[in-house]
C-alpha atoms as a PDB file:
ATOM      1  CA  UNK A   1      18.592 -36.980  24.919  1.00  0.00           C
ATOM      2  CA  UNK A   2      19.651 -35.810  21.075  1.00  0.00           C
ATOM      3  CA  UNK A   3      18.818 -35.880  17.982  1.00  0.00           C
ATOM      4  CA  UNK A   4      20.625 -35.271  14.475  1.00  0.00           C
ATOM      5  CA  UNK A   5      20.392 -32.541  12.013  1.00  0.00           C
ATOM      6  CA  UNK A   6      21.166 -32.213   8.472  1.00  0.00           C
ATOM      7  CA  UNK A   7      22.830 -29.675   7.799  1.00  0.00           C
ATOM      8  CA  UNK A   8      25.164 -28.643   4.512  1.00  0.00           C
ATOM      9  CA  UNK A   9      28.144 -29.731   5.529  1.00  0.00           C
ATOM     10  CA  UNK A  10      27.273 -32.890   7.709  1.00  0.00           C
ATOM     11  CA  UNK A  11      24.744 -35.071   9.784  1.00  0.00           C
ATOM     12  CA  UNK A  12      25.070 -32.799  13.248  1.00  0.00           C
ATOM     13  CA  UNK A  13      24.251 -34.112  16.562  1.00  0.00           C
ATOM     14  CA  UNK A  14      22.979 -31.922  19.213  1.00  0.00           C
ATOM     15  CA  UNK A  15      21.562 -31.528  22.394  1.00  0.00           C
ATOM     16  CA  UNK A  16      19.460 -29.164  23.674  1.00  0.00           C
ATOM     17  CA  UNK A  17      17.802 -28.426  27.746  1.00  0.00           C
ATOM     18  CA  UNK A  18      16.696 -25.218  29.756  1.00  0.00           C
ATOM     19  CA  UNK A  19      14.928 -21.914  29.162  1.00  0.00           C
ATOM     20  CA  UNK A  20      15.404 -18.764  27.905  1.00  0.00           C
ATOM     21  CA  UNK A  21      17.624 -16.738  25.829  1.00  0.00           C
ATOM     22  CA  UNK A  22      19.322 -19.544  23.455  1.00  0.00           C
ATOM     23  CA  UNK A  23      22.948 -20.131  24.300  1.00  0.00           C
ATOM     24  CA  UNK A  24      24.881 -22.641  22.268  1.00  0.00           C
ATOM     25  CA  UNK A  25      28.019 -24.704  23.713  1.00  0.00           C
ATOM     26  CA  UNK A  26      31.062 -25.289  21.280  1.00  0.00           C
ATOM     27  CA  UNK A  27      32.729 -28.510  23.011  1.00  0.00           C
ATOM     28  CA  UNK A  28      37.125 -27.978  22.687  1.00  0.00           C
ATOM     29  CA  UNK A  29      38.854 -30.573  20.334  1.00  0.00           C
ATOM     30  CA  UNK A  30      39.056 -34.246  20.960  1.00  0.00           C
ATOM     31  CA  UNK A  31      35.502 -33.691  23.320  1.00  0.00           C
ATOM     32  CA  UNK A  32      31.850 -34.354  23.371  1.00  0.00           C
ATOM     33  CA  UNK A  33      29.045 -32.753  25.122  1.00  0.00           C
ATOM     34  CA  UNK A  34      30.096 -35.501  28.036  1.00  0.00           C
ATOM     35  CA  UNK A  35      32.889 -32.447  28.808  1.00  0.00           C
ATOM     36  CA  UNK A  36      30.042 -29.671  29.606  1.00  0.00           C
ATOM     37  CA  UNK A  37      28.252 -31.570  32.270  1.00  0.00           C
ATOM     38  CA  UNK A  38      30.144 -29.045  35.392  1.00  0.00           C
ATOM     39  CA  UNK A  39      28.304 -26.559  33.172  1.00  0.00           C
ATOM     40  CA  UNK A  40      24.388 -27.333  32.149  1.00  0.00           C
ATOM     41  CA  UNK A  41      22.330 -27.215  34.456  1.00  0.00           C
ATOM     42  CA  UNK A  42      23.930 -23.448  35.929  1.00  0.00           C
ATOM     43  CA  UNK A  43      23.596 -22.754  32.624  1.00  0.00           C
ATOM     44  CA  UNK A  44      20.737 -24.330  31.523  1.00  0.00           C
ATOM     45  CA  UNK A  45      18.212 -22.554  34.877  1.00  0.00           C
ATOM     46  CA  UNK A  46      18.823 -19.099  32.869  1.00  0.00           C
ATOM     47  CA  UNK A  47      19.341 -20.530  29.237  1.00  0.00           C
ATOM     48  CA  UNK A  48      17.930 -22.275  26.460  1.00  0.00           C
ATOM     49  CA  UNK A  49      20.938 -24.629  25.552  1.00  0.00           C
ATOM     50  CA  UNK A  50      22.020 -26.129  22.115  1.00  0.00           C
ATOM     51  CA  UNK A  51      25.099 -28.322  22.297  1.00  0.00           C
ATOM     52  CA  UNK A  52      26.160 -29.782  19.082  1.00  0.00           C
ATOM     53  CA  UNK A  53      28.919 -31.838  18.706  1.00  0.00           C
ATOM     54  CA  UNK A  54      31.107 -30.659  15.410  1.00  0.00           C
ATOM     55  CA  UNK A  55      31.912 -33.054  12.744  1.00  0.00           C
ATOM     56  CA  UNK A  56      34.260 -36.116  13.531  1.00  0.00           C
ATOM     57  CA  UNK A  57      33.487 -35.582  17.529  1.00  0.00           C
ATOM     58  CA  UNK A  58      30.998 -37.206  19.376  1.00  0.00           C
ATOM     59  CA  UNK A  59      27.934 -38.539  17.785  1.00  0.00           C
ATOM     60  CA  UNK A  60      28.862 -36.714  14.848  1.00  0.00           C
ATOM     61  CA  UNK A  61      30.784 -38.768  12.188  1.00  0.00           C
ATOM     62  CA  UNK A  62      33.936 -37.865  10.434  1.00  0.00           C
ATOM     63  CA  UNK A  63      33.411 -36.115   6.599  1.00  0.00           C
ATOM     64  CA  UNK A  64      36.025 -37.316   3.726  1.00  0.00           C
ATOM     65  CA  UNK A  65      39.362 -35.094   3.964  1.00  0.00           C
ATOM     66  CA  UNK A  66      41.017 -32.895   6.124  1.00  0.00           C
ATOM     67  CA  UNK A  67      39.470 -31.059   9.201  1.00  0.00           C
ATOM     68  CA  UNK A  68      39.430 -27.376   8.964  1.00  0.00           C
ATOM     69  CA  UNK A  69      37.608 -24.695  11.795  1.00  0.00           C
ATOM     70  CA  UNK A  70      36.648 -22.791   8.790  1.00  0.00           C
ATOM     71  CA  UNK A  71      34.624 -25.953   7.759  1.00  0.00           C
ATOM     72  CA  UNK A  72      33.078 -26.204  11.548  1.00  0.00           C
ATOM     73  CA  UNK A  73      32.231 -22.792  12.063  1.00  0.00           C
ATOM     74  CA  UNK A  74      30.260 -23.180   8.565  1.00  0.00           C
ATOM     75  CA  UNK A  75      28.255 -26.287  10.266  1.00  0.00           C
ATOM     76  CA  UNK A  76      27.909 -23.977  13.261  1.00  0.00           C
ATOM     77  CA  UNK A  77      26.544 -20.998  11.447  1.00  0.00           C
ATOM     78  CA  UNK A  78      23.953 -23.326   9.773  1.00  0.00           C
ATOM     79  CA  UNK A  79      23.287 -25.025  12.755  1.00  0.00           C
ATOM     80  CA  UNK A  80      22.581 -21.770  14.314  1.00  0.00           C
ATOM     81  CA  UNK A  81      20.294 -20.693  11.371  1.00  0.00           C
ATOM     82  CA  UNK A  82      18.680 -23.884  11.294  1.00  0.00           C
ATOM     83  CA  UNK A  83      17.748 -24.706  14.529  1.00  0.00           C
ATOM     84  CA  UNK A  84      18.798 -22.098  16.824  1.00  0.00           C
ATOM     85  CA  UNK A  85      16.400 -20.226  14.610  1.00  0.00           C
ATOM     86  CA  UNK A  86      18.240 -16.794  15.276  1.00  0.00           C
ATOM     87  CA  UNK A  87      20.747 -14.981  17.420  1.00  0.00           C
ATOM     88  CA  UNK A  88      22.477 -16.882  20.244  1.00  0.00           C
ATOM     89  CA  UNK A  89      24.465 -16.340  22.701  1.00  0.00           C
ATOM     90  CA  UNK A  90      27.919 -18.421  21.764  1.00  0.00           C
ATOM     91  CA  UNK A  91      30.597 -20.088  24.951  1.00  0.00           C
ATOM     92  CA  UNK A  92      33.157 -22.388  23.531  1.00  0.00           C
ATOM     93  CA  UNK A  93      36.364 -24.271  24.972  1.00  0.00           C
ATOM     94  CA  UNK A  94      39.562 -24.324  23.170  1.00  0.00           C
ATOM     95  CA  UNK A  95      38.424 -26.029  19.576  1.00  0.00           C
ATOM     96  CA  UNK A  96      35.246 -24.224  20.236  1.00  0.00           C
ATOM     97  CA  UNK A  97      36.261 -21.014  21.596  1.00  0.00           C
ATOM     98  CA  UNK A  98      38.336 -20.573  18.159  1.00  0.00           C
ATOM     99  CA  UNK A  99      34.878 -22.119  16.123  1.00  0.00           C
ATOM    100  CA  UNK A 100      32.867 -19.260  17.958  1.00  0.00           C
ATOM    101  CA  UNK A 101      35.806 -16.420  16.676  1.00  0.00           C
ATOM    102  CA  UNK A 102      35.197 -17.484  13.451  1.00  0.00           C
ATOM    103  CA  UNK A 103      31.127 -17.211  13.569  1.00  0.00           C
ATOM    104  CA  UNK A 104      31.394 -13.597  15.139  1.00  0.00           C
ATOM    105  CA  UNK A 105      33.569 -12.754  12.272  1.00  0.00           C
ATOM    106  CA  UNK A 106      31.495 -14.395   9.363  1.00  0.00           C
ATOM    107  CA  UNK A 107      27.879 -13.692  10.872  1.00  0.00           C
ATOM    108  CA  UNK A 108      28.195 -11.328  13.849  1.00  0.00           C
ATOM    109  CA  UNK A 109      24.202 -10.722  13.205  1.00  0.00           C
ATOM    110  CA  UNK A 110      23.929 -14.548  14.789  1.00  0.00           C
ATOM    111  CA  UNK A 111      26.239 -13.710  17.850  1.00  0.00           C
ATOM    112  CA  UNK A 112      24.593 -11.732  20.685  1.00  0.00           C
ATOM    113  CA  UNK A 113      27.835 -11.995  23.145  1.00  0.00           C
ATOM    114  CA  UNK A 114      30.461 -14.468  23.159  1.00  0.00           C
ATOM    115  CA  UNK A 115      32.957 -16.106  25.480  1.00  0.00           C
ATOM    116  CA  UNK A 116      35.868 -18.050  24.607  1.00  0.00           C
ATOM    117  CA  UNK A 117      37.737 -20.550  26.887  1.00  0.00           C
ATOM    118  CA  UNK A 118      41.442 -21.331  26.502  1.00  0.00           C
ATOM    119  CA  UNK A 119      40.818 -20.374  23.270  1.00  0.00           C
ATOM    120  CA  UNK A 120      44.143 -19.289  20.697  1.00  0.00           C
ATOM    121  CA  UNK A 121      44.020 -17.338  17.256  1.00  0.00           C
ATOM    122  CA  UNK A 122      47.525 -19.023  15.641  1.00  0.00           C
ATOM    123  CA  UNK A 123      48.791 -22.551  15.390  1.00  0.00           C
ATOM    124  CA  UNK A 124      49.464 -24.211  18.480  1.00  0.00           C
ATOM    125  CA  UNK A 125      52.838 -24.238  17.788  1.00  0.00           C
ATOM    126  CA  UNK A 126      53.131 -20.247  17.813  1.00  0.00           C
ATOM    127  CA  UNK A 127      50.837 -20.033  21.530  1.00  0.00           C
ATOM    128  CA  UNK A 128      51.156 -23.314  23.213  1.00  0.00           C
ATOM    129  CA  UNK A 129      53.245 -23.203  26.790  1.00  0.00           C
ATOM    130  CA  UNK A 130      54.607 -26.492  25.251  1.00  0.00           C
ATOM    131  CA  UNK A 131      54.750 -26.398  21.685  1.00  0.00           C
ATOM    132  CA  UNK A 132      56.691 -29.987  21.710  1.00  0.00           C
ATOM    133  CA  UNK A 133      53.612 -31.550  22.809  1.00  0.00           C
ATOM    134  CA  UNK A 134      51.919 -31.558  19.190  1.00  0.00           C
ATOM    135  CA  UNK A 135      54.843 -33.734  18.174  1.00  0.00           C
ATOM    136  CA  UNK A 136      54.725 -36.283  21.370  1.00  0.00           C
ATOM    137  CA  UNK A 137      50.877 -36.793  20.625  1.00  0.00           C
ATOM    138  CA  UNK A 138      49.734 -39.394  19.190  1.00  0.00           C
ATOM    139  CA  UNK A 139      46.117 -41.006  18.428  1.00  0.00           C
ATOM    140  CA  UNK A 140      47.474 -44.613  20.550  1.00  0.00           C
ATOM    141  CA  UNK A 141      49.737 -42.258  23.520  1.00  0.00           C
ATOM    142  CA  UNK A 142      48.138 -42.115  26.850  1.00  0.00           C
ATOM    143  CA  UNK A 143      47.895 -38.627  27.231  1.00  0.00           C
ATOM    144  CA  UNK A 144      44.782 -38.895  24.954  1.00  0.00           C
ATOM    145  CA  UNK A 145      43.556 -41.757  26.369  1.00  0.00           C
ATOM    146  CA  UNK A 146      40.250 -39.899  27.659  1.00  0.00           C
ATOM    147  CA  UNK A 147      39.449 -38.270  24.731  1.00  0.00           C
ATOM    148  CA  UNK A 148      39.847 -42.011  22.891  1.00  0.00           C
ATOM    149  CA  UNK A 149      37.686 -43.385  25.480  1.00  0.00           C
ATOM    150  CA  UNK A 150      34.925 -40.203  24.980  1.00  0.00           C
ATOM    151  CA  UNK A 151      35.179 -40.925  21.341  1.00  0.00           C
ATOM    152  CA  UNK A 152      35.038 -44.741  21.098  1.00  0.00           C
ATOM    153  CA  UNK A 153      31.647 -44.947  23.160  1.00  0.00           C
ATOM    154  CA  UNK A 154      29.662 -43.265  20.865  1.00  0.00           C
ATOM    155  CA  UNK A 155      31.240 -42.055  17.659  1.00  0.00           C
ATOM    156  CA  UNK A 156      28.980 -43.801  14.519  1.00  0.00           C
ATOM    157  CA  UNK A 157      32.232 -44.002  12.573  1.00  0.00           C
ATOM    158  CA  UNK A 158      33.230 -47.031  14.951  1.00  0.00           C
ATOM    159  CA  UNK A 159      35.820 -47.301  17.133  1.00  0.00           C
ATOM    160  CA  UNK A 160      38.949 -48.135  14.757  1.00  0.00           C
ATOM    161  CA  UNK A 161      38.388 -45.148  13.145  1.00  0.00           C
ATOM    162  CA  UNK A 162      39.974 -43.251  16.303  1.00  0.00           C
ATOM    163  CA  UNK A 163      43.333 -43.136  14.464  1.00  0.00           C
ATOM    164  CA  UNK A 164      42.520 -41.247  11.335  1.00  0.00           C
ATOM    165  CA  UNK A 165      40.431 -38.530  13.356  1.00  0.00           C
ATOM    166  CA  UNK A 166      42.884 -37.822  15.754  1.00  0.00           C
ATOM    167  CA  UNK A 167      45.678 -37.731  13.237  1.00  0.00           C
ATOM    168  CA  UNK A 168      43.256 -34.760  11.547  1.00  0.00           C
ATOM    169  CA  UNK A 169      42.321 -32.891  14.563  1.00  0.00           C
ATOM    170  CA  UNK A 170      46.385 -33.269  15.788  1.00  0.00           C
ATOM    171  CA  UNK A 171      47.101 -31.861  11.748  1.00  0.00           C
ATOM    172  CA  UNK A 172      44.441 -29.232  12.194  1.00  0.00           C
ATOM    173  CA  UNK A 173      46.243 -27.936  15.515  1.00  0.00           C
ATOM    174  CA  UNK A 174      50.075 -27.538  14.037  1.00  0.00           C
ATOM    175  CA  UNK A 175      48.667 -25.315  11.021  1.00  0.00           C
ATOM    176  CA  UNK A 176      45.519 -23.634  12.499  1.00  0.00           C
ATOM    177  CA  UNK A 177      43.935 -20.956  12.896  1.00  0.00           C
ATOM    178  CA  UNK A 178      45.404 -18.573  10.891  1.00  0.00           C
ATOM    179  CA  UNK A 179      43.836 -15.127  12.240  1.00  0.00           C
ATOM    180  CA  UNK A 180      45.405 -12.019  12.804  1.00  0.00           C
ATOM    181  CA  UNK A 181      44.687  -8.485  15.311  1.00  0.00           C
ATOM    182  CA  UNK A 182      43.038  -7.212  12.411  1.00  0.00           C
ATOM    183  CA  UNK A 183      40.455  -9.845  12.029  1.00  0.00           C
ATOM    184  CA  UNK A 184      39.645 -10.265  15.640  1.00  0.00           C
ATOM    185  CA  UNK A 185      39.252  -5.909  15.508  1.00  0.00           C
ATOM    186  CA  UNK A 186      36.329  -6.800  13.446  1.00  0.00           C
ATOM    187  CA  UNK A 187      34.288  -8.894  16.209  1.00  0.00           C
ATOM    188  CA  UNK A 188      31.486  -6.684  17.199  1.00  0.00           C
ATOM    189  CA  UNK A 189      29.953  -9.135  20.122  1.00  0.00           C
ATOM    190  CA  UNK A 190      30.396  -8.407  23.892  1.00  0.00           C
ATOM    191  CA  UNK A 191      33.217 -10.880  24.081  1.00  0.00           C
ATOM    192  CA  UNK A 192      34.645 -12.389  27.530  1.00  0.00           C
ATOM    193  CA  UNK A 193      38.210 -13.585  26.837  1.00  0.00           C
ATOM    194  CA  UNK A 194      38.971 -16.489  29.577  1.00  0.00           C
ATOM    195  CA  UNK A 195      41.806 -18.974  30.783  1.00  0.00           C
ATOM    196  CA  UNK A 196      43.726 -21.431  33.637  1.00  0.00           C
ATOM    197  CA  UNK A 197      46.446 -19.324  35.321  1.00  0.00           C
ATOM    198  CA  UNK A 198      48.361 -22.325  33.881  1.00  0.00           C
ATOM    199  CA  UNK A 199      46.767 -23.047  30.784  1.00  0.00           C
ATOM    200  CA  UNK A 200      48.221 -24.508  27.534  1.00  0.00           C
ATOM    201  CA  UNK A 201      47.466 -21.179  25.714  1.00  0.00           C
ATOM    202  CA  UNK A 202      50.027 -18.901  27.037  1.00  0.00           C
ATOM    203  CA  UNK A 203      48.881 -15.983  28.727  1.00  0.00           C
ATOM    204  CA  UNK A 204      50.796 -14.022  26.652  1.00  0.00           C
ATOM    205  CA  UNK A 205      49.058 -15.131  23.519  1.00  0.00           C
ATOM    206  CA  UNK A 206      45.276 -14.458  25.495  1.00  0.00           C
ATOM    207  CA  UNK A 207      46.295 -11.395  26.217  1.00  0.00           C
ATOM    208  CA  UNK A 208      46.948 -10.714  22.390  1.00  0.00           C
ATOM    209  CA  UNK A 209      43.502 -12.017  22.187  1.00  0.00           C
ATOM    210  CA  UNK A 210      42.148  -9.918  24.309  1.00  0.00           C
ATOM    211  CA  UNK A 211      43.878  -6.723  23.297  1.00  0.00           C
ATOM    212  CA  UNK A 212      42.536  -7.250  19.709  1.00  0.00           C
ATOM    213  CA  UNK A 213      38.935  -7.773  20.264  1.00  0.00           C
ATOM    214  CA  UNK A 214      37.498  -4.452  20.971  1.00  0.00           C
ATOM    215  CA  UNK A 215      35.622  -3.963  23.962  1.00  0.00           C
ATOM    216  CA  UNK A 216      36.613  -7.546  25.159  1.00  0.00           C
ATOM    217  CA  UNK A 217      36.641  -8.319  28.638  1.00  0.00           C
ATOM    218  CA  UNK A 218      39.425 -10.765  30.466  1.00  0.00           C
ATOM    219  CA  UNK A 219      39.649 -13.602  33.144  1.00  0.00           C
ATOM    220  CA  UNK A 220      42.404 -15.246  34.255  1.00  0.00           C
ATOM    221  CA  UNK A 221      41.054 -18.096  36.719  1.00  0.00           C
ATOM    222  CA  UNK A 222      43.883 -18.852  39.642  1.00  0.00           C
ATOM    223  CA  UNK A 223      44.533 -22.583  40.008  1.00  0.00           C
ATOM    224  CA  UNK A 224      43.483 -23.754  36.817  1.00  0.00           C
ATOM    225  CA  UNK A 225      44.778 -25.240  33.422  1.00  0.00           C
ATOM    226  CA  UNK A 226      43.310 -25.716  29.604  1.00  0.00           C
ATOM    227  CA  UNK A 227      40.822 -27.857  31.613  1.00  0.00           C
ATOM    228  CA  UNK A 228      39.397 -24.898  33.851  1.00  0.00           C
ATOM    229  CA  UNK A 229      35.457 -25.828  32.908  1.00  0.00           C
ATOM    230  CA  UNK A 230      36.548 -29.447  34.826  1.00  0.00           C
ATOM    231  CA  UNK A 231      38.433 -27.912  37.455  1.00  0.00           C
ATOM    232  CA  UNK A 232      36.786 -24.321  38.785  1.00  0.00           C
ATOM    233  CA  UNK A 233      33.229 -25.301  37.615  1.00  0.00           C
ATOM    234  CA  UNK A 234      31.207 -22.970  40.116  1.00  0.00           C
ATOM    235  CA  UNK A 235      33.634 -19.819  39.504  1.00  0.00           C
ATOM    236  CA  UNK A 236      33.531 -20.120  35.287  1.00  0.00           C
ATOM    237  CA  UNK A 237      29.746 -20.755  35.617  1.00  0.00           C
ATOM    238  CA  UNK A 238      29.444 -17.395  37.780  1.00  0.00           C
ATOM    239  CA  UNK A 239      31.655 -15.791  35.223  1.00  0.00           C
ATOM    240  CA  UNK A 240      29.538 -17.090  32.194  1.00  0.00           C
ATOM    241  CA  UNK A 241      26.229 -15.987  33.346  1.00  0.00           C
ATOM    242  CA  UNK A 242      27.727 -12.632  34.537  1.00  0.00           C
ATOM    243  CA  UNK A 243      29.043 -11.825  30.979  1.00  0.00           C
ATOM    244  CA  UNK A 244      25.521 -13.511  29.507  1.00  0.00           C
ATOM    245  CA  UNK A 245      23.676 -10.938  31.853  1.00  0.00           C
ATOM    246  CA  UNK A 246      25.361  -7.836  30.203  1.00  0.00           C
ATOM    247  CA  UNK A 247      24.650  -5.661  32.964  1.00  0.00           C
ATOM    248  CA  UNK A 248      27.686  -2.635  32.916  1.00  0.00           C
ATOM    249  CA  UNK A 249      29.174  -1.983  35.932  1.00  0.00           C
ATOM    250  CA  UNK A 250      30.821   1.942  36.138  1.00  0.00           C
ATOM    251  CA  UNK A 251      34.579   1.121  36.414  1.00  0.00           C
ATOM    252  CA  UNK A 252      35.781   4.166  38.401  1.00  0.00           C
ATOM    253  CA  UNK A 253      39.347   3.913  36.958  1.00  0.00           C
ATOM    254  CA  UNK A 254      39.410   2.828  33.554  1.00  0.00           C
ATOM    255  CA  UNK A 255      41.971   2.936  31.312  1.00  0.00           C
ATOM    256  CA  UNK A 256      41.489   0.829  28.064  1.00  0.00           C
ATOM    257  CA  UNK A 257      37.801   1.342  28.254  1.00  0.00           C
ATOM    258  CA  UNK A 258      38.103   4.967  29.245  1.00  0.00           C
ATOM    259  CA  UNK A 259      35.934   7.342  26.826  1.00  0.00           C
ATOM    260  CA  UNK A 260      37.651  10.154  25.224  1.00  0.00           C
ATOM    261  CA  UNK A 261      36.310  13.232  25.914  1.00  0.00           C
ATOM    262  CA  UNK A 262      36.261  15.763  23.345  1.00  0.00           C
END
């Protein structure tokens, strides 16, 4: 069960279920909670979870203009504040995983740690394995005929309105995010970079991801695409809740992490 909140920006759905330290789920683009199911209830027997579907996804409807994360990690930071009701921890998927960047950069005093799935920092068309895919989608194609489906069953906005969402999420993708290594050296939360050995991120581009964000940790999950969370369910939970935990393990070899002795 949900409800709606109003926050600044827009009318926010969310869900919320478990105990515990509050952990908030940022679904990926084109998604709905619906995509999170492999994931709540691990999650959810050591957490307090708050999923809430970002504007023009899900139960949420679609605001007037173009789609921005800048805009969405503004809902999220006053979704946070307003019924999170303090510091969370913050997981999010592709769309999400860039959302949560952006709220560890604008409020880190919100973000206890973070992890970000198949997540990239440029335009898809500067990380993507197949940057010619931006230009083959299309709202009607069948390659997005699952996300259409997730969206027609319960978006408010109807489902004819399909079209004009997907053409802003599809606009959003070619020309954002826009961060650089110097922003993401300014994210002070535990962060736990992770991807598909095959994922539509390139590994080269997580890796840039993960070499910016100090302190940052990295998985690379064998046998797995942009849809790990779908795929290798049992290993990303284990992974999740091990980063949530925070408990250090003494590396007996470390290099990047190795403390300088003066």
């Amino acid at each position: 069960m949900g409800a709606y909140v109003r926050l600044p920006g827009v009318r926010t759905w969310y869900e919320t279920e478990g105990s515990g330290e509050p952990l908030v789920l940022l679904h990926g683009g084109f998604c709905t909670n619906e995509t999170w199911g492999a994931q709540r209830a691990d999650l959810a027997a050591a957490h307090r979870l708050y999923l809430p579907e970002r504007r023009g996804h899900g139960h949420t409807p679609d605001v007037p203009g173009p789609l921005s994360y800048q805009d969405m990690a503004d809902d999220t930071v006053a979704f946070v504040e307003t019924v999170v009701g303090g510091p969370a921890h913050l997981v999010g998927w592709s769309d999400g995983g860039i959302v949560a960047l952006l709220v560890a950069l604008a409020r880190p005093d919100l973000v206890r740690t973070m992890v970000v799935i198949g997540a990239n920092f440029r335009p898809g068309g500067e990380c993507w394995a197949d940057p010619g895919m931006l230009d083959r989608m299309r709202p009607e194609s069948p390659d997005v005929a699952f996300f259409r489906e997730l969206y027609e069953a319960v978006s408010p906005d109807g489902p004819d309105h399909w079209p004009e969402v997907a053409r802003k999420v599809l606009d959003m993708w070619r020309t954002q995010p826009l961060l650089t290594a110097g922003d993401l050296a300014r994210i002070a939360a535990p962060t736990l970079v992770l991807v598909g050995d095959d994922d539509l991120v390139t590994l080269e581009h997580t890796i840039a991801l993960y070499r910016a964000i100090p302190d940052s940790q990295l998985a690379v999950v064998p046998g797995s695409s942009h849809t790990v969370p779908l795929e290798k369910p049992s290993l990303l939970n284990r992974l999740v809740l091990d980063h949530l935990a925070d408990t250090p393990v003494e590396t007996m070899l470390p290099v990047r992490r190795a403390t300088t002795v003066t």
